[in-house]
N, C-alpha and C. Protein backbone atom coordinates (compact mmCIF):
# COMPACT_ATOMS: atom_id res chain seq x y z
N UNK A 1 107.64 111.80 129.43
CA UNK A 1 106.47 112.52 128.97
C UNK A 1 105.71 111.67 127.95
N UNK A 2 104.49 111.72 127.81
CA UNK A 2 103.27 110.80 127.18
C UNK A 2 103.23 111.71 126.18
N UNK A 3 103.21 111.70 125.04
CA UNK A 3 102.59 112.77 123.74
C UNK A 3 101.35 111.74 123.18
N UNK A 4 100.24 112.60 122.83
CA UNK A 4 99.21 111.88 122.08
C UNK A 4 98.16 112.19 121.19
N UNK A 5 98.16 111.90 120.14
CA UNK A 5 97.29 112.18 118.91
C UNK A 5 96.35 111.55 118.58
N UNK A 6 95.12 112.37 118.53
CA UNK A 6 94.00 111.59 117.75
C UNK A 6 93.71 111.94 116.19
N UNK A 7 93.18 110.75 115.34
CA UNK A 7 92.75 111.20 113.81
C UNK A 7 91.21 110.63 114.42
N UNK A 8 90.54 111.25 113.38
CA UNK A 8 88.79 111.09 113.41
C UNK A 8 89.10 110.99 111.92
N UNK A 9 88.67 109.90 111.33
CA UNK A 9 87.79 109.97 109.96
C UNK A 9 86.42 109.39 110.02
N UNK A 10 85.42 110.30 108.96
CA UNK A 10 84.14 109.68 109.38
C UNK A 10 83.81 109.81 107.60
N UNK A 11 82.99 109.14 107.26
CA UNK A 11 82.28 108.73 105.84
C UNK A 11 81.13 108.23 106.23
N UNK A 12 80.29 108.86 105.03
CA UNK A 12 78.52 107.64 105.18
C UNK A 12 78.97 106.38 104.34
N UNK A 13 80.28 106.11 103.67
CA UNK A 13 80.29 105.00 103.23
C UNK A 13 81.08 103.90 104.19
N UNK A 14 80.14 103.13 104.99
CA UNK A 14 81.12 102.44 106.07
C UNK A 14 82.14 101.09 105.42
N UNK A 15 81.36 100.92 104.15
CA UNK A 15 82.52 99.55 103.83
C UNK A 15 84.13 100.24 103.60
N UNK A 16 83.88 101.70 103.13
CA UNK A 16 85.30 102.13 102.61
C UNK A 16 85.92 102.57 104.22
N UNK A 17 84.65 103.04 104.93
CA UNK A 17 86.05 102.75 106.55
C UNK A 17 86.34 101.78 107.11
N UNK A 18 85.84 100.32 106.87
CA UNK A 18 86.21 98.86 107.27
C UNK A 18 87.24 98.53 106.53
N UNK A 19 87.58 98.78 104.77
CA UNK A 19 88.52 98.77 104.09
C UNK A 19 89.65 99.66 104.92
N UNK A 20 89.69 100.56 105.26
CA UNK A 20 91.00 101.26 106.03
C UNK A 20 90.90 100.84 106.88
N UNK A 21 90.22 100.32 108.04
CA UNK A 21 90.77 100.38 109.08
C UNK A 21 91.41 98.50 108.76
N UNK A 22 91.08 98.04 107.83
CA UNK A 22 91.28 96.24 107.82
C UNK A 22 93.01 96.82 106.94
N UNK A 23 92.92 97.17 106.20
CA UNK A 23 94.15 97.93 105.82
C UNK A 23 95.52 98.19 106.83
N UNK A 24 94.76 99.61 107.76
CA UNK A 24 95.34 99.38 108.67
C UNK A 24 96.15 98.94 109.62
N UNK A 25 95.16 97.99 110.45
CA UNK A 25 94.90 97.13 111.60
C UNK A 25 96.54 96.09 111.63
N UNK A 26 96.75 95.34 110.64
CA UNK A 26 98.15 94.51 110.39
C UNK A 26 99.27 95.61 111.00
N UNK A 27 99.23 96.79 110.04
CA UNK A 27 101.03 97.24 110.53
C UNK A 27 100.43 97.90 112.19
N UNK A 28 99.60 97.86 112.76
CA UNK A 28 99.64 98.90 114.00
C UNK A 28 99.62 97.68 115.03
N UNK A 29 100.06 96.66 114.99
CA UNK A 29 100.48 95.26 116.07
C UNK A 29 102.34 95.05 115.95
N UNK A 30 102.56 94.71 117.24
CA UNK A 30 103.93 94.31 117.26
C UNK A 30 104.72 95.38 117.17
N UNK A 31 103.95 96.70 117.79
CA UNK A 31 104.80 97.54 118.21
C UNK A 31 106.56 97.83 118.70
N UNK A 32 107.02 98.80 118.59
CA UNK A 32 108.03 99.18 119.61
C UNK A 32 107.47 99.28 120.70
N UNK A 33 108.48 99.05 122.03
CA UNK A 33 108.28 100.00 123.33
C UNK A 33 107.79 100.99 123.42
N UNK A 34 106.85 101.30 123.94
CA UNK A 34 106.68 102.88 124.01
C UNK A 34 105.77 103.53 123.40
N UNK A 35 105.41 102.63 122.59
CA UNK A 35 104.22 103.05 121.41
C UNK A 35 103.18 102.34 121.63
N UNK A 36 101.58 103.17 121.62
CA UNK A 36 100.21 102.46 121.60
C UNK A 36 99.99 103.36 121.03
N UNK A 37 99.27 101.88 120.16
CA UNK A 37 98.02 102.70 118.77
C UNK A 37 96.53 101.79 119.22
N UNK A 38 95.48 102.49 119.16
CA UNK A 38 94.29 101.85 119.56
C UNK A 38 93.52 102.44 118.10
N UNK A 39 92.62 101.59 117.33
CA UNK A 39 92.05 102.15 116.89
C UNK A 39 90.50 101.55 116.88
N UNK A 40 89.43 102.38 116.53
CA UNK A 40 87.70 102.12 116.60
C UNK A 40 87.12 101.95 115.37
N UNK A 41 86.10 101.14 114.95
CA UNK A 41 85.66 101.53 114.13
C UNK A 41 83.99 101.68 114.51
N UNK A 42 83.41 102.76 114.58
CA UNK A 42 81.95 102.35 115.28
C UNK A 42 80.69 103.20 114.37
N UNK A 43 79.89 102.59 113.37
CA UNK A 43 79.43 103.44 112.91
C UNK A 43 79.79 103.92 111.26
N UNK A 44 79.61 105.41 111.03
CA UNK A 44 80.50 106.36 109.89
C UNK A 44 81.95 106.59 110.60
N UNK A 45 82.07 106.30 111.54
CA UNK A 45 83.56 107.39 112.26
C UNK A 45 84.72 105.85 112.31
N UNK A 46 86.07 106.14 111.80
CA UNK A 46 87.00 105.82 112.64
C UNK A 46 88.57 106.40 113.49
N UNK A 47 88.24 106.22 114.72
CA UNK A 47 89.29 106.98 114.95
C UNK A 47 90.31 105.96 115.37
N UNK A 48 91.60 107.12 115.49
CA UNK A 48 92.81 106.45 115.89
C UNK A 48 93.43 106.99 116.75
N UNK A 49 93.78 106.41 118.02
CA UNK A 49 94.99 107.01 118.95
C UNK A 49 96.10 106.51 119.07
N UNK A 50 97.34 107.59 119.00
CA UNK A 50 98.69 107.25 118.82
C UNK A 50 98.90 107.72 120.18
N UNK A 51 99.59 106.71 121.01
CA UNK A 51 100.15 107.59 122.41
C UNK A 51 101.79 107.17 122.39
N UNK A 52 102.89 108.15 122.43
CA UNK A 52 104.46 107.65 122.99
C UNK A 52 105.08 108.03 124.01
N UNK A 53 105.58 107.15 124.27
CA UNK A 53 105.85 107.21 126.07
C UNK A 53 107.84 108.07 125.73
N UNK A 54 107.93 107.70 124.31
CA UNK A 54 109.38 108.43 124.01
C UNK A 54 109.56 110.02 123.54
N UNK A 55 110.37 109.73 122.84
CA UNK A 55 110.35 111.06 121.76
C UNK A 55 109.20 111.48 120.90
N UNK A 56 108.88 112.44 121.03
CA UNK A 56 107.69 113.55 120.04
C UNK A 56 107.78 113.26 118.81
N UNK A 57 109.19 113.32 118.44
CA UNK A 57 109.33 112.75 117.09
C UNK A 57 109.20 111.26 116.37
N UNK A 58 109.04 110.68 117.43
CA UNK A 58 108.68 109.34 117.26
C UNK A 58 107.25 109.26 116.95
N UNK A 59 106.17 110.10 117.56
CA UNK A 59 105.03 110.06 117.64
C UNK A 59 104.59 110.58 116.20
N UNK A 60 105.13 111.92 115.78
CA UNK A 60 104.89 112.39 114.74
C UNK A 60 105.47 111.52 113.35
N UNK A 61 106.51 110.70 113.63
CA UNK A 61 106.67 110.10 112.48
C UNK A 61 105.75 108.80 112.19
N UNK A 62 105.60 108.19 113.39
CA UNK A 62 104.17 107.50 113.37
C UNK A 62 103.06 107.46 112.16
N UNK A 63 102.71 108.87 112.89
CA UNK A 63 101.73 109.55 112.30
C UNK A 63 101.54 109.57 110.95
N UNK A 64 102.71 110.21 110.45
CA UNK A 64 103.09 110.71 108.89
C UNK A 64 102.56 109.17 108.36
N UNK A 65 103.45 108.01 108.94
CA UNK A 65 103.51 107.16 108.10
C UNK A 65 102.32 106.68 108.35
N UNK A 66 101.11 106.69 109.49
CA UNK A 66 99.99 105.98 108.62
C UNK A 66 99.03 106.86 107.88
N UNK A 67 99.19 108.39 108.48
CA UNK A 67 98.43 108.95 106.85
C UNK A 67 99.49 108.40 105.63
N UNK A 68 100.19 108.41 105.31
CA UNK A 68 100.80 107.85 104.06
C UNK A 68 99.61 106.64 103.86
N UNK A 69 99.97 105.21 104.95
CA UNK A 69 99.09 104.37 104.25
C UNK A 69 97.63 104.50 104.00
N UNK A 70 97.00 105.48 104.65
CA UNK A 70 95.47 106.11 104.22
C UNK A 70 95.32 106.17 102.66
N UNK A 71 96.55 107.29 102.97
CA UNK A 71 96.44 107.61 101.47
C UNK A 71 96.87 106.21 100.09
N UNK A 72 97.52 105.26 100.51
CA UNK A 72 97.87 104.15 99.38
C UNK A 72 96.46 103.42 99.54
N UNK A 73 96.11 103.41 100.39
CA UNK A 73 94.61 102.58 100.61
C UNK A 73 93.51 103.40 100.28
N UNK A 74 93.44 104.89 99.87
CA UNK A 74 92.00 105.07 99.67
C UNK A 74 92.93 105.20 97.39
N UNK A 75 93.71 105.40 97.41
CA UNK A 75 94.29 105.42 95.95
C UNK A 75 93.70 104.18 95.69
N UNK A 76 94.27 102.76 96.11
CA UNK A 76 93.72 101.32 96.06
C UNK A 76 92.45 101.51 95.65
N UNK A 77 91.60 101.93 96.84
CA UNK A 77 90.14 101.04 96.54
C UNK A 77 89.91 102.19 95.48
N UNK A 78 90.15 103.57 95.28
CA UNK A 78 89.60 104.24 93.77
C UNK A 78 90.30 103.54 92.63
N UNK A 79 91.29 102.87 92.43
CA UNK A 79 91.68 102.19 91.37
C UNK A 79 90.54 100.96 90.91
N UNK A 80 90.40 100.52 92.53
CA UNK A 80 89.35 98.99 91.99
C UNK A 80 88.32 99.60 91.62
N UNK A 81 87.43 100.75 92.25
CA UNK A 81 86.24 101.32 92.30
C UNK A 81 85.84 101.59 90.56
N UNK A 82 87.15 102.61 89.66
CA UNK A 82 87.25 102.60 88.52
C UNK A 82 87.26 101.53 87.66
């Protein structure tokens, strides 16, 4: 079974969605088996698709962990921003 999740983030500030998705982009290469992550950046919007060809729970832990890095990366750029 295929499980698959999309995130949409969109901002009028596009440098702070080039900052996440350049953030990003490094840990979502060199996957496991079984795992595709595609992500866009086009515009205000970036989205992300997680697809696993395994366990659900694989997909969802995925997940967790790159909102986690969202969140260390938008903390980041408000630290520099301050």
């Amino acid at each position: 079974m295929i499980s698959k999740i999309n995130l949409e983030i969109t901002s009028l500030d596009q440098n702070l969605l080039k900052a996440l998705y350049n953030a990003l982009y490094p840990d979502n290469t060199n996957l496991p088996k079984g795992l595709h992550i595609r992500m866009d950046l086009i515009g205000c919007k970036m989205t992300i698709e997680v697809k696993s060809e395994s366990k659900f729970e694989t997909l969802i832990s995925t997940i967790e962990e790159m909102l986690e890095d969202i969140n260390s990366a938008l903390d980041s750029i408000n630290v520099v921003k301050t």
